[in-house]
Protein backbone atom coordinates (compact mmCIF):
# COMPACT_ATOMS: atom_id res chain seq x y z
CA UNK A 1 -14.09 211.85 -180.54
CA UNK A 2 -10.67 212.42 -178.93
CA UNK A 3 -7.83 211.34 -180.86
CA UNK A 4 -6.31 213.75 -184.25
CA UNK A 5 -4.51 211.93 -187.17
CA UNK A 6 -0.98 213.13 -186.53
CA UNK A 7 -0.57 210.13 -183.73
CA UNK A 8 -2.26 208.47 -180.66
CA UNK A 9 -1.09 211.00 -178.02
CA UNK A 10 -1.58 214.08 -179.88
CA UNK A 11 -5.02 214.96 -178.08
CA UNK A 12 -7.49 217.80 -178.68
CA UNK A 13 -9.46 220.53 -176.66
CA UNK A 14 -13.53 218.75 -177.77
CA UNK A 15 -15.17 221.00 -180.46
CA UNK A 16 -18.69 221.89 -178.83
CA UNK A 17 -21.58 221.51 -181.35
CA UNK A 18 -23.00 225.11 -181.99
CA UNK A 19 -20.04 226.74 -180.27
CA UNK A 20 -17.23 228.72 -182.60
CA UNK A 21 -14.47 226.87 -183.82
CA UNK A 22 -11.71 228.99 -182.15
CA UNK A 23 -13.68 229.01 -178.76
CA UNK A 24 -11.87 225.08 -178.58
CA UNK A 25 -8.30 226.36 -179.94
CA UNK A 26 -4.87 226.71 -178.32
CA UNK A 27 -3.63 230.03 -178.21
CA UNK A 28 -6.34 231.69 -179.11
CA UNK A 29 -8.10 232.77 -175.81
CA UNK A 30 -7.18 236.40 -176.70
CA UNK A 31 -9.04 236.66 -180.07
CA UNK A 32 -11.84 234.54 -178.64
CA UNK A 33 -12.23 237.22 -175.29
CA UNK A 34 -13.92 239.75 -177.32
CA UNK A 35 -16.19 237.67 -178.68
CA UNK A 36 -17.24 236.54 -175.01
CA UNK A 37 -18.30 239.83 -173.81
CA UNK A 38 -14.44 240.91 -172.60
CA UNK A 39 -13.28 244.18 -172.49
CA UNK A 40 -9.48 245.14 -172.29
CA UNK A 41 -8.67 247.39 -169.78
CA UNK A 42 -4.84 248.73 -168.70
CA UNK A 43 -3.41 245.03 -169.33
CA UNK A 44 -6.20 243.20 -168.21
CA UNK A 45 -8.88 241.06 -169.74
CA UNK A 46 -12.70 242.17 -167.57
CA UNK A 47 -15.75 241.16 -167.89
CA UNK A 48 -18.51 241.74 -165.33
CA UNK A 49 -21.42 238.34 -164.51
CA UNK A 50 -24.62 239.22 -163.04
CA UNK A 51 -27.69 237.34 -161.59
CA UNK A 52 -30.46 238.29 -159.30
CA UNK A 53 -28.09 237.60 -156.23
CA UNK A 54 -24.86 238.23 -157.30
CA UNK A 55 -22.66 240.01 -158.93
CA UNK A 56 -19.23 238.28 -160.59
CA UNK A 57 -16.51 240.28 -161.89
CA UNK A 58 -13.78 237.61 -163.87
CA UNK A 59 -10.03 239.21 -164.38
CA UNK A 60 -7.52 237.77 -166.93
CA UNK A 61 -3.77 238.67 -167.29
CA UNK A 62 -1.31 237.74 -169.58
CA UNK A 63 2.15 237.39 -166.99
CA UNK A 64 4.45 236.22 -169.39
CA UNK A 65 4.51 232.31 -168.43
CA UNK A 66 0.86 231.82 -167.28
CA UNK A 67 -2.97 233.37 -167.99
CA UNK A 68 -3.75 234.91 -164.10
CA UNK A 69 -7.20 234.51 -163.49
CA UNK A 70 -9.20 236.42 -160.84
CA UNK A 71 -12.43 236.11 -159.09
CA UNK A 72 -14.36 238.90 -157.31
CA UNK A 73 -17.84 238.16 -155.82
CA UNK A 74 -20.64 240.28 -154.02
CA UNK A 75 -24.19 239.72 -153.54
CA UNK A 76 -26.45 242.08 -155.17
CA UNK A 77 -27.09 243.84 -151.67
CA UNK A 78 -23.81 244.21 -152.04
CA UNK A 79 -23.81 243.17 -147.76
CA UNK A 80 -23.26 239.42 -149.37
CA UNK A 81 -19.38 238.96 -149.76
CA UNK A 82 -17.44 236.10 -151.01
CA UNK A 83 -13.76 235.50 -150.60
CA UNK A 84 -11.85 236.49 -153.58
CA UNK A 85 -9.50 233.99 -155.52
CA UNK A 86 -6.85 233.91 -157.53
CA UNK A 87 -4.83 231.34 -160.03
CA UNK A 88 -2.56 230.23 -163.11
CA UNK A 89 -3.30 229.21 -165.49
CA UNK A 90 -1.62 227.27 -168.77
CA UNK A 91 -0.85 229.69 -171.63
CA UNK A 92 -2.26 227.69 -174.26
CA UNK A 93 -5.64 227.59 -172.21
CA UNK A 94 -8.98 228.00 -174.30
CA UNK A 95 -11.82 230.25 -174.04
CA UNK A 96 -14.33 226.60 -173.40
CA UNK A 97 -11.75 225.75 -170.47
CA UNK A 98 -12.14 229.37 -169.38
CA UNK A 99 -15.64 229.53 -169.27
CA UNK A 100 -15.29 226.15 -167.66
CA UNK A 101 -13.41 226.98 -164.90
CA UNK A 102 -15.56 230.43 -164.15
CA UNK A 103 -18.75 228.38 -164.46
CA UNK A 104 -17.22 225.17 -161.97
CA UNK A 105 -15.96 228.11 -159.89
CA UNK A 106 -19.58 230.24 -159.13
CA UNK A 107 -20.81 226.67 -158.93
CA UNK A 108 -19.04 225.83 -156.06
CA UNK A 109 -18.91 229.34 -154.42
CA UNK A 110 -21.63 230.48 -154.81
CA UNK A 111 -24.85 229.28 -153.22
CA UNK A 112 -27.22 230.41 -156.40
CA UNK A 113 -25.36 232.21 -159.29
CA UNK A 114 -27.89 231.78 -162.42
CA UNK A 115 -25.79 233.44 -164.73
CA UNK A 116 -27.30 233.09 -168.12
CA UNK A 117 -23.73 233.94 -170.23
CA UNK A 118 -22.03 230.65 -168.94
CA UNK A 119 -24.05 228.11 -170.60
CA UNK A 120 -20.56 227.52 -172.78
CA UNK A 121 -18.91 226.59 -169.48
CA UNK A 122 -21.95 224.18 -168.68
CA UNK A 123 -22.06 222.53 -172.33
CA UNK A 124 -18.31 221.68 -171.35
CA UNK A 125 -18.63 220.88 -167.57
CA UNK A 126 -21.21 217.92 -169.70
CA UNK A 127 -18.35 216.88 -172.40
CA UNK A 128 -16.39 215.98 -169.32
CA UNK A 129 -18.54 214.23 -167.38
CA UNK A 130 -19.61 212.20 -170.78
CA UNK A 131 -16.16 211.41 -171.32
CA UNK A 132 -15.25 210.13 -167.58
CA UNK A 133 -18.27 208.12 -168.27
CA UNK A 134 -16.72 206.72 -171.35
CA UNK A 135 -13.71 205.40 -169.45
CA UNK A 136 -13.58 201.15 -169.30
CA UNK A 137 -12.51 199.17 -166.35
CA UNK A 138 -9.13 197.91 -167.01
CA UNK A 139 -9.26 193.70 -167.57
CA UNK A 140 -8.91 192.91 -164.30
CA UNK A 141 -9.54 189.96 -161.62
CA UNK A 142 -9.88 189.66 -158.11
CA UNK A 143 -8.59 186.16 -155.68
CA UNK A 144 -7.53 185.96 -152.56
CA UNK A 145 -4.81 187.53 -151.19
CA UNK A 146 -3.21 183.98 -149.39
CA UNK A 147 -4.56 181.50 -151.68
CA UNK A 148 -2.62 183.55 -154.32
CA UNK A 149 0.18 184.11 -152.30
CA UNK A 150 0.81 180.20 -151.57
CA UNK A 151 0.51 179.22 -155.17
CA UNK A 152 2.97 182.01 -156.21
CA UNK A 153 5.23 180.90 -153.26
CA UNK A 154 5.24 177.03 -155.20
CA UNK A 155 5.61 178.26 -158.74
CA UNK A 156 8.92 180.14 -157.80
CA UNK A 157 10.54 176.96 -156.87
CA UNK A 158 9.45 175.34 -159.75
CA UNK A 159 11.50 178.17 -161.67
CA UNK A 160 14.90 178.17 -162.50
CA UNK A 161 17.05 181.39 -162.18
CA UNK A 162 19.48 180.51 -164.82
CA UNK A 163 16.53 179.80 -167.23
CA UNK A 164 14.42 181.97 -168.72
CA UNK A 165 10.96 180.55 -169.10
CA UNK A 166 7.16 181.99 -169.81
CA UNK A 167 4.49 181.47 -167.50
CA UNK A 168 1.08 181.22 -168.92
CA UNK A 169 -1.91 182.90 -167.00
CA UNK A 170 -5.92 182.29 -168.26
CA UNK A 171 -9.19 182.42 -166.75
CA UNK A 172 -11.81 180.10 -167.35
CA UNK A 173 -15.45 179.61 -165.93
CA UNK A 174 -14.43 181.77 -163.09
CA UNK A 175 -11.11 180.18 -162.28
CA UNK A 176 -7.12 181.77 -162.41
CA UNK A 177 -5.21 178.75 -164.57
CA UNK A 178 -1.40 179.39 -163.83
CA UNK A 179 0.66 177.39 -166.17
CA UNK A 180 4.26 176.25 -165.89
CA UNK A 181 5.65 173.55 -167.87
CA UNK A 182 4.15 170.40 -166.77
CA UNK A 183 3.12 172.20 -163.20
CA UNK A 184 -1.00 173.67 -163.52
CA UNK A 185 -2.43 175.51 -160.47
CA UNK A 186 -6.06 176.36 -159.74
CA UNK A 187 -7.66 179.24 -157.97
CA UNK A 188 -10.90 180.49 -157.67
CA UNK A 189 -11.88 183.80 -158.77
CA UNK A 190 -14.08 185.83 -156.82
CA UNK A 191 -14.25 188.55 -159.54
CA UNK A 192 -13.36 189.21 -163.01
CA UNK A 193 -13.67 191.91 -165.89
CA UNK A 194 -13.00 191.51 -169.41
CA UNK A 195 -10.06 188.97 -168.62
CA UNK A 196 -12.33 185.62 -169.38
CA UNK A 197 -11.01 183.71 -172.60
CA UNK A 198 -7.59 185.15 -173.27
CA UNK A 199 -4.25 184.55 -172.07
CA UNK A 200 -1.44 186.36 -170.07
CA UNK A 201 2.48 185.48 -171.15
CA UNK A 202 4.80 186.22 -167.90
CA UNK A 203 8.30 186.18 -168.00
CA UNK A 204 9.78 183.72 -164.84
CA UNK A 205 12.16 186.26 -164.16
CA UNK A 206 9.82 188.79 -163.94
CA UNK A 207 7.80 187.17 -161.00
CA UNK A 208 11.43 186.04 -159.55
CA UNK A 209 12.05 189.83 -159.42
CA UNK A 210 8.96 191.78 -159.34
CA UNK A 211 6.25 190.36 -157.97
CA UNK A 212 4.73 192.62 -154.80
CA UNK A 213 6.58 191.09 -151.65
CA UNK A 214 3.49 192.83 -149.79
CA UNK A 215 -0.31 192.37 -150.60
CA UNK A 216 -2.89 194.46 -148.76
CA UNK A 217 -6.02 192.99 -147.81
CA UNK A 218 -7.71 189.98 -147.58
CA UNK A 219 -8.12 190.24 -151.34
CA UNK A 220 -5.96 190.79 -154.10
CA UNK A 221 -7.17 192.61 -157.58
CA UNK A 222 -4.95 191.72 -160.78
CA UNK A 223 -4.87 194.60 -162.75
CA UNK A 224 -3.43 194.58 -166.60
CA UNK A 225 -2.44 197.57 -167.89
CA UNK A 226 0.16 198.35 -170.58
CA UNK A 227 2.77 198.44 -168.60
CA UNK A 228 1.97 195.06 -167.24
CA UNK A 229 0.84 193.29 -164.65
CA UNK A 230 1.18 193.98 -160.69
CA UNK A 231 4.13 195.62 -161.80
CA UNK A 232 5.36 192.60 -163.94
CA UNK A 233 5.90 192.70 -167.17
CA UNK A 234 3.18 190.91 -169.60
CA UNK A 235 2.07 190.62 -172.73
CA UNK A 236 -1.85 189.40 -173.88
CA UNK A 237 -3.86 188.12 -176.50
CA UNK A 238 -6.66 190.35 -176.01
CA UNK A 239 -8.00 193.57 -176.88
CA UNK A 240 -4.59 196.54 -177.43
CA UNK A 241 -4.76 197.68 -173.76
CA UNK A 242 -3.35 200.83 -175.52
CA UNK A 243 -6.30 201.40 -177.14
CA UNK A 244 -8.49 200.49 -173.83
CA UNK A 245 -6.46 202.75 -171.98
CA UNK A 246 -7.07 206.54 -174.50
CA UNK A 247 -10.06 207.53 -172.94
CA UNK A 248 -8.33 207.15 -169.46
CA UNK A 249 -5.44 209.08 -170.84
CA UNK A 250 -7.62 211.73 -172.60
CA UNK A 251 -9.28 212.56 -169.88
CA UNK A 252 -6.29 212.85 -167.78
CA UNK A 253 -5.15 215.27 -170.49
CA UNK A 254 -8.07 217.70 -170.30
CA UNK A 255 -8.04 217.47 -166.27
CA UNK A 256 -4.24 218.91 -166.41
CA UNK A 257 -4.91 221.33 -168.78
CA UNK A 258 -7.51 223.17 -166.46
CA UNK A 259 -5.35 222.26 -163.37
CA UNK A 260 -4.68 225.32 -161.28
CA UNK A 261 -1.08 226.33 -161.43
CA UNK A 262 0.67 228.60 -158.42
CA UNK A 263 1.31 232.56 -159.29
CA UNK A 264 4.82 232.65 -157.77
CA UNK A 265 4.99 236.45 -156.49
């Protein structure tokens, strides 16, 4: 759904079913404006919304470095005014995002827009939602904070400085197994996700040297990412946490891609 061949970062604006290829493609807003019911007019891409209650007009300007967006609003009484706005956005921006961003922007300023020619912006606002909702918790476990803290507390004296050593971590019928050599410590977990059955390698030196000197809360959530865990280095049997971690990434991707950028003036 999100991920081209070339490699496993190279992400993609989502192809809409029913909606034009080019609509979803990089550097083609221009070609697509036309298309979308824009007219060019002394530098300026216009186009002109209206409802029963209001009436929309949508300005967009090529300034060299970013796509300037503008937003002017009136009720149909015309007595009905709403503050204009104003923003950058990236160059490489598509017409889906764009129609995006107009439809996310009447929906939150204005109280009843019913504009029939952003149902392209809708079908989008829904490919995002559907893809947050596609995001996994991360494996993850939750103990408490002191019990963990004491346990930690006896496993660094068991470790040598001069030695490096492995510390093995798994969970088991709902309790944290911390293994050291010939030392085994027990804790009960209050929570866990996706962590039961599989093992966590830590490096001694790592929990020598990185382990959080300060834990918040009466509880204490293990987190494993792939950049390790509580800020640790760690390696796992389990599932590529890579691979658990794309939709996160993706949809971070498409959320900075609509960000609003500053017009520096």
């Amino acid at each position: 759904m999100y991920l081209s061949v070339k490699n496993d970062n190279n992400f993609e604006v989502p192809q809409l079913e029913g909606v034009p290829t080019k609509f979803s493609q990089p550097g083609m807003l221009e070609e697509s404006l036309p298309d979308l019911g824009f007219s060019q007019y002394n530098g300026f891409w216009e186009k002109q919304f209206l409802s029963e209650s209001f009436q929309l007009n949508v300005r967009i300007r090529n300034i060299g470095y970013l796509y300037a967006i503008m937003f002017d609003s009136r009720g149909a009484n015309k007595r009905t005014m709403v503050e204009p706005d104003e923003f950058g956005l990236l160059l490489d921006i598509t017409a889906v995002e764009v129609l995006y961003l107009i439809f996310k922007w009447c929906h939150k300023s204005l109280p009843s827009n019913g504009f029939d020619d952003l149902q392209i912006g809708r079908l989008y606002s829904d490919q995002l939602k559907s893809i947050q909702r596609s995001i996994p918790c991360p494996p993850s476990i939750i103990v408490e904070r002191d019990i963990l803290r004491f346990y930690i507390n006896k496993l660094k004296k068991e470790i040598s400085s001069k030695n490096e050593g492995i510390i093995y971590v798994t969970i088991e019928r709902e309790v944290l197994n911390i293994r050291f050599n010939n030392k085994l410590f027990h804790l009960n977990v209050i929570c866990s996700n996706g962590m039961d059955s599989f093992t966590i390698e830590i490096p001694t030196s790592e929990i020598l040297q990185h382990f959080p000197k300060r834990l918040e809360g009466a509880s204490t959530a293990l987190t494993l990412t792939s950049e390790g865990l509580m800020g640790m280095k760690a390696k796992w049997n389990g599932p590529s946490l890579h691979e658990l971690e794309l939709p996160r990434k993706y949809y971070e991707y498409l959320q900075n891609r609509i960000t609003r950028r500053a017009i520096p003036y």
